[in-house]
Protein backbone atom coordinates (compact mmCIF):
# COMPACT_ATOMS: atom_id res chain seq x y z
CA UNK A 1 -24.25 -6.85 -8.26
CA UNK A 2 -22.77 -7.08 -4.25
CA UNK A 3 -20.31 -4.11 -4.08
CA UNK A 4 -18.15 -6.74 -2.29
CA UNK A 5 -14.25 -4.70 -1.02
CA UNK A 6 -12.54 -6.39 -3.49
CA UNK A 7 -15.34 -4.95 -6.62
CA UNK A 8 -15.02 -1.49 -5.17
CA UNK A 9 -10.97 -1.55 -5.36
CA UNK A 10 -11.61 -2.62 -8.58
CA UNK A 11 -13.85 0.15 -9.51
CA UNK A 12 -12.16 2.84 -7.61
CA UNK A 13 -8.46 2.14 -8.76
CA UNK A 14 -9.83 1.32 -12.76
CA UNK A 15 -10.83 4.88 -13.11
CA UNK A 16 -7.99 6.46 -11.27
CA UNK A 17 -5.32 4.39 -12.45
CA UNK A 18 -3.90 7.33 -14.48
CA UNK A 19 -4.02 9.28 -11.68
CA UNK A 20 -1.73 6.98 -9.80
CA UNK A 21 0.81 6.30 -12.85
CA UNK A 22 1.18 10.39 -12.63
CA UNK A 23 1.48 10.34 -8.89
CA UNK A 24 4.10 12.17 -7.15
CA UNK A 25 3.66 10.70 -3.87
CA UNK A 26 3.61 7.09 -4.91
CA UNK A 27 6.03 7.55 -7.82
CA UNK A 28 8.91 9.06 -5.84
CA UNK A 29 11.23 7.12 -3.66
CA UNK A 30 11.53 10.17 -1.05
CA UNK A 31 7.69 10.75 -0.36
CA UNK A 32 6.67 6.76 0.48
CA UNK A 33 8.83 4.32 2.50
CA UNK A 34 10.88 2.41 -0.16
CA UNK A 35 11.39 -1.39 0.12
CA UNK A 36 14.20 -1.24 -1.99
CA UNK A 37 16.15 0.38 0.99
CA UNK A 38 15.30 -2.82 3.11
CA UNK A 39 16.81 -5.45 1.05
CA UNK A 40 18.63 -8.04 2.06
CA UNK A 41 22.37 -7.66 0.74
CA UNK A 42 21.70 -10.60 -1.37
CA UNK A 43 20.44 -11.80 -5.10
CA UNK A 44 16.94 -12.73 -5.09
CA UNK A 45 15.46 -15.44 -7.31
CA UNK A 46 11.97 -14.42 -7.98
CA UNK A 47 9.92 -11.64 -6.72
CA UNK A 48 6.79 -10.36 -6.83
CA UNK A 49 4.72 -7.46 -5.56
CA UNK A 50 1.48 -7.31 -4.39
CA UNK A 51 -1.26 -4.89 -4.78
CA UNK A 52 1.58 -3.31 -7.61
CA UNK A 53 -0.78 -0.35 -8.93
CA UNK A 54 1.51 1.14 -11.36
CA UNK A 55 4.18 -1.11 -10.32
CA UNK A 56 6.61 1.59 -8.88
CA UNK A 57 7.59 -1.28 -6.29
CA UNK A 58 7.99 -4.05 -8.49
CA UNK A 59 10.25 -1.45 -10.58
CA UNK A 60 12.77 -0.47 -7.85
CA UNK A 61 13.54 -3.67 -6.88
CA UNK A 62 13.99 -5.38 -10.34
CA UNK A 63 17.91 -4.74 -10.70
CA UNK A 64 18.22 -6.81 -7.43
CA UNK A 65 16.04 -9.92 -8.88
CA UNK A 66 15.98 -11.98 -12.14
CA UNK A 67 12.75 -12.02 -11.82
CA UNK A 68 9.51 -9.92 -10.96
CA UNK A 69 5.92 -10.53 -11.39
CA UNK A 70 3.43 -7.59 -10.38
CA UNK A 71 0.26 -8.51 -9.51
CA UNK A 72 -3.16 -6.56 -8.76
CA UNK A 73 -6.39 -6.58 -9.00
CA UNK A 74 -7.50 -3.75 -11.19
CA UNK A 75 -6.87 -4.58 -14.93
CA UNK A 76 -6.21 -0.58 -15.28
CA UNK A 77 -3.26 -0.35 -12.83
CA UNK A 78 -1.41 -3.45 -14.45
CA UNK A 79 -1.73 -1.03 -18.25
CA UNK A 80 -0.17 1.48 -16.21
CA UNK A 81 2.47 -1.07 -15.26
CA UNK A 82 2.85 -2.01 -18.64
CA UNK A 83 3.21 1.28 -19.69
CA UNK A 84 5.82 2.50 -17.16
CA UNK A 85 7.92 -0.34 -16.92
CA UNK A 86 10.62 0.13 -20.09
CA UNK A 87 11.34 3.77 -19.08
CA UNK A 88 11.36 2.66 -15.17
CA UNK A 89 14.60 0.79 -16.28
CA UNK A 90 12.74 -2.98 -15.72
CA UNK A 91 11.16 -3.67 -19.23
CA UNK A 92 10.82 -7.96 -18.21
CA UNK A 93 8.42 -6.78 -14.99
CA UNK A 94 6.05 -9.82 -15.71
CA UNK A 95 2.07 -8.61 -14.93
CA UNK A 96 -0.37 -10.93 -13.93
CA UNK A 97 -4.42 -10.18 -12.41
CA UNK A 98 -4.63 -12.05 -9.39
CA UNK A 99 -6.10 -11.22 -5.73
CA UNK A 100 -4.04 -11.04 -2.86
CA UNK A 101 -5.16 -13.34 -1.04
CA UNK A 102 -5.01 -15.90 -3.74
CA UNK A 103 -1.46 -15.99 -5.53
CA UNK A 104 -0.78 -17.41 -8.76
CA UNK A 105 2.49 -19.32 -7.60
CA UNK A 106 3.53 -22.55 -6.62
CA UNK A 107 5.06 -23.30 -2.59
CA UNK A 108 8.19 -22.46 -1.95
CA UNK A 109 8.64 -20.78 -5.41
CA UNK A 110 9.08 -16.80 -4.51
CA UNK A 111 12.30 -15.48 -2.91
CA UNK A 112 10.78 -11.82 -1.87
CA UNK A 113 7.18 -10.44 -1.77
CA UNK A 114 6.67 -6.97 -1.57
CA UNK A 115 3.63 -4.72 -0.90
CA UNK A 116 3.70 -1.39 -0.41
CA UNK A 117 0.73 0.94 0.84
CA UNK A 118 -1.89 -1.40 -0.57
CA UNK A 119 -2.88 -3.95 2.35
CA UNK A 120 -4.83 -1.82 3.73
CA UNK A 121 -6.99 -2.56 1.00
CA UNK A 122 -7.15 -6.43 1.55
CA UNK A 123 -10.04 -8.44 2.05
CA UNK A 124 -8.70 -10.79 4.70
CA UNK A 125 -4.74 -9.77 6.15
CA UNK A 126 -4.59 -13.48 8.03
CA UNK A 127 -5.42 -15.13 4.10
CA UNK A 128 -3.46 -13.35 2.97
CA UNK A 129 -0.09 -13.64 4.74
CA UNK A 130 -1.26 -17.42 4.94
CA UNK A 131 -0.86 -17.12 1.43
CA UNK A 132 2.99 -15.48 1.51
CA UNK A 133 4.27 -17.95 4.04
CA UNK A 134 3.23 -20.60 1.49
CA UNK A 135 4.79 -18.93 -1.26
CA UNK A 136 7.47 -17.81 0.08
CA UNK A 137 10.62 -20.33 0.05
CA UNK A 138 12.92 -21.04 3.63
CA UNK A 139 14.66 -17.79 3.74
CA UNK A 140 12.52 -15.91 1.69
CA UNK A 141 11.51 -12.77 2.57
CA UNK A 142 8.56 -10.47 3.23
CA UNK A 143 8.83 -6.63 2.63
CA UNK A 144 5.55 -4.79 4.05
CA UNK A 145 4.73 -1.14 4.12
CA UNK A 146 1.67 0.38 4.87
CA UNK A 147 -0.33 3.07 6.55
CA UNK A 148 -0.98 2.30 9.95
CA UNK A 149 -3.57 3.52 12.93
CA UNK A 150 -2.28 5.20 16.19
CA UNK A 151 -2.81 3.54 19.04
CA UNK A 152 -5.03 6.46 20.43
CA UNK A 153 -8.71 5.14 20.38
CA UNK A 154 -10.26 8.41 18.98
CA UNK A 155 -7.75 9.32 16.44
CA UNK A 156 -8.25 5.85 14.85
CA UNK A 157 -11.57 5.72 14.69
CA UNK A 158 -11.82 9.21 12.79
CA UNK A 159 -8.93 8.03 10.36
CA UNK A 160 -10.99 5.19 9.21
CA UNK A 161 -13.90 7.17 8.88
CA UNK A 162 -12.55 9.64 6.70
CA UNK A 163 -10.40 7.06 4.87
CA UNK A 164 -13.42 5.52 4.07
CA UNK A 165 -15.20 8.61 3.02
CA UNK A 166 -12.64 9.44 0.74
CA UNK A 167 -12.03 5.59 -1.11
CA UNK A 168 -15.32 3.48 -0.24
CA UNK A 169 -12.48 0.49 -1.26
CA UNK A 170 -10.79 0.77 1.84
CA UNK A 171 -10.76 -1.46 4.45
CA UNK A 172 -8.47 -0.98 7.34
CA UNK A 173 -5.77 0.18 8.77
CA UNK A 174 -3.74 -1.77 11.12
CA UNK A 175 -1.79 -0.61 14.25
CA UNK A 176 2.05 -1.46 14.51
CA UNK A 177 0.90 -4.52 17.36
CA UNK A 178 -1.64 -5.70 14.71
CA UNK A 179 0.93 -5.92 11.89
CA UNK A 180 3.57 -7.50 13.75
CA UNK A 181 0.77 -10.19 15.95
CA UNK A 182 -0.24 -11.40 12.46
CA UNK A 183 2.97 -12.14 10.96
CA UNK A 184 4.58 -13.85 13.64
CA UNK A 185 1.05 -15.88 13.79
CA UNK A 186 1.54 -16.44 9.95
CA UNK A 187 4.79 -18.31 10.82
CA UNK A 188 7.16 -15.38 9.66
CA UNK A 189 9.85 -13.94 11.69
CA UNK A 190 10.40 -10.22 12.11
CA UNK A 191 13.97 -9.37 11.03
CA UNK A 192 13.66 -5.57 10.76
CA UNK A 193 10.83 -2.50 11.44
CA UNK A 194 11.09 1.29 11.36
CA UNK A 195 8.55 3.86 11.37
CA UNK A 196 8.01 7.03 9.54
CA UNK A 197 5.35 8.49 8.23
CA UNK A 198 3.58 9.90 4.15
CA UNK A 199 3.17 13.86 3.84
CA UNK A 200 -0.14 14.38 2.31
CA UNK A 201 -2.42 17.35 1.34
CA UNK A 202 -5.63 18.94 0.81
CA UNK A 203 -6.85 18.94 -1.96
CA UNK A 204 -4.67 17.02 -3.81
CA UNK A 205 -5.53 14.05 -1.74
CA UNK A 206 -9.03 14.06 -2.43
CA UNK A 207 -8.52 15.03 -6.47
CA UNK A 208 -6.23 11.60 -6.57
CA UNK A 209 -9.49 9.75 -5.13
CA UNK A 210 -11.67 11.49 -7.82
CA UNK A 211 -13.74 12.64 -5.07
CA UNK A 212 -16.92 14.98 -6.75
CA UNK A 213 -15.98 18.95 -5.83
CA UNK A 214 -19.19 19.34 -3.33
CA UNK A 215 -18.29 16.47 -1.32
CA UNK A 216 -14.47 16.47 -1.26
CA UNK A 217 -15.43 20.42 0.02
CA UNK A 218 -17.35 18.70 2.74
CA UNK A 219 -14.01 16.26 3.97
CA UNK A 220 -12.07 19.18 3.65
CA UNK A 221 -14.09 21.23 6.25
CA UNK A 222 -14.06 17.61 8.67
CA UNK A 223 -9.96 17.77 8.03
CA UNK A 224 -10.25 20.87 9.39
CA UNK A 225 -12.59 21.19 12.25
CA UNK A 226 -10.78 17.95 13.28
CA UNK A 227 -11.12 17.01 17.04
CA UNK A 228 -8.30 17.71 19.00
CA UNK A 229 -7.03 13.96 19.02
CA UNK A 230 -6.96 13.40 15.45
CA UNK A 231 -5.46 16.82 14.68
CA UNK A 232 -2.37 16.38 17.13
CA UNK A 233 -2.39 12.25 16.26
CA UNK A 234 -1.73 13.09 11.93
CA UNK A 235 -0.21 16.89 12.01
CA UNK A 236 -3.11 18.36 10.75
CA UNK A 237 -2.14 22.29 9.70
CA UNK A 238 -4.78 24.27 7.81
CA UNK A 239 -3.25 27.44 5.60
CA UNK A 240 -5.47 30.34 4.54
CA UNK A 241 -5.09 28.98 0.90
CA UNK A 242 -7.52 26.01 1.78
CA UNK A 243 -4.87 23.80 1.94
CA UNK A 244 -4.35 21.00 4.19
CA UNK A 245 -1.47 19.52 5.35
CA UNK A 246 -1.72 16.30 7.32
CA UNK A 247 0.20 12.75 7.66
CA UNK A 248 -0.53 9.15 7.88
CA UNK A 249 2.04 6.73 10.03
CA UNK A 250 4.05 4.30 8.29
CA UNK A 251 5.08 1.13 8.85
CA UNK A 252 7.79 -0.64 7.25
CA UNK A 253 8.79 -5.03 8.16
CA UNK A 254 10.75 -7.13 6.40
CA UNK A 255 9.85 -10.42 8.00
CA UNK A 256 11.78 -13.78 7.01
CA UNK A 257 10.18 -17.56 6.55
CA UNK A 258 12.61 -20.08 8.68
């Protein structure tokens, strides 16, 4: 069988889904960019996230909506979901299997999309936000937040390597001009941005990927001996513990269809 990008997130995120439910860093609103905090000071209709994993997203924005549907790829993430939701506070989080860049809605139908830290993973970014300004009624809004590349030449090219060392299903990471080109080409307008950046560390980054001991050894020695670009570009400190403390930028849009 073609390990196609789409196969591979499924693979990847199927056996690590209960490594996700349990995470820390995607769990807690403090340690990712929250698109609760950007919305709109209005009721939504229906939402859904995209790419929901454990649906932590889909979660903190349900007391704002009367109605959210989560939907991912991996069948795993979407038990997680199910599992999580009634103690998350937002037991009618509707879960449904779909890819992103095909949604299981009708035009005009959805009032909010989210997606948090999982485009990165998409096959095709133009499909897809094709796909949100169809969905997405006149006024409805877009919430995206996802790890993005510097604009330094070098440092991106070595994040992307090691990104995809550590999750083969990953497929790229934008810069800010990127992000915002495509959604103003995708018909949306941008309403709101801000920057910031997710605290990550050696090895607890690699465990969460279910990266083999020998070889998450070997992308801990390349976090390390890190050329100067890269190591001034993501904050990368080594401590004589072996851990590894480094960053990925952020960046957070909520983008509006006229």
């Amino acid at each position: 069988m073609t390990n196609t990008p789409e196969r591979s997130a499924q693979s990847q995120f199927g056996r690590l889904a209960g490594a996700y439910g349990a995470s820390r860093t995607h769990a807690q609103a403090g340690a990712l960019a929250s698109a609760a905090s950007m919305l709109s000071d209005r009721r939504y209709g229906t939402a859904m996230d995209i790419g929901a994993g454990p649906g932590f997203t889909a979660f903190a924005v349900a007391e704002r909506c009367d109605r959210v549907i989560a939907t991912d790829v991996t069948p795993e993430m979407l038990e997680q979901a199910r599992t999580l939701r009634r103690e998350r506070g937002a037991p009618q989080t509707q879960l449904v299997l779909a890819a992103a860049e095909s949604l299981p809605c009708q035009d005009g139908s959805l009032d909010l999309i989210t997606c948090r830290t999982a485009a990165h993973h998409f096959l095709n970014v133009d499909a897809w936000l094709g796909e949100v300004h169809r969905a997405l009624a006149p006024g409805g809004e877009l919430i995206l937040i996802d790890t993005i590349s510097p604009d330094d030449a070098e440092a991106t090219a070595w994040m992307h390597d090691i990104e995809i060392w550590r999750d083969p299903s990953h497929a790229r990471n934008l810069t800010e001009a990127e992000w915002l080109d495509a959604i103003e080409r995708a018909g949306l307008r941008i309403a709101e941005t801000a920057l910031s950046r997710v605290d990550l560390e050696y090895p607890d980054w690699t465990e969460r990927a279910g990266m083999a001991g020998e070889e998450a050894a070997r992308l801990g020695e390349a976090l390390r001996d890190a050329p100067a670009a890269p190591a001034e570009a993501f904050g990368i400190t080594s401590h004589s513990d072996g851990r590894i403390e480094f960053y990925w930028p952020i960046l957070s849009v909520k983008a509006v269809k006229p």
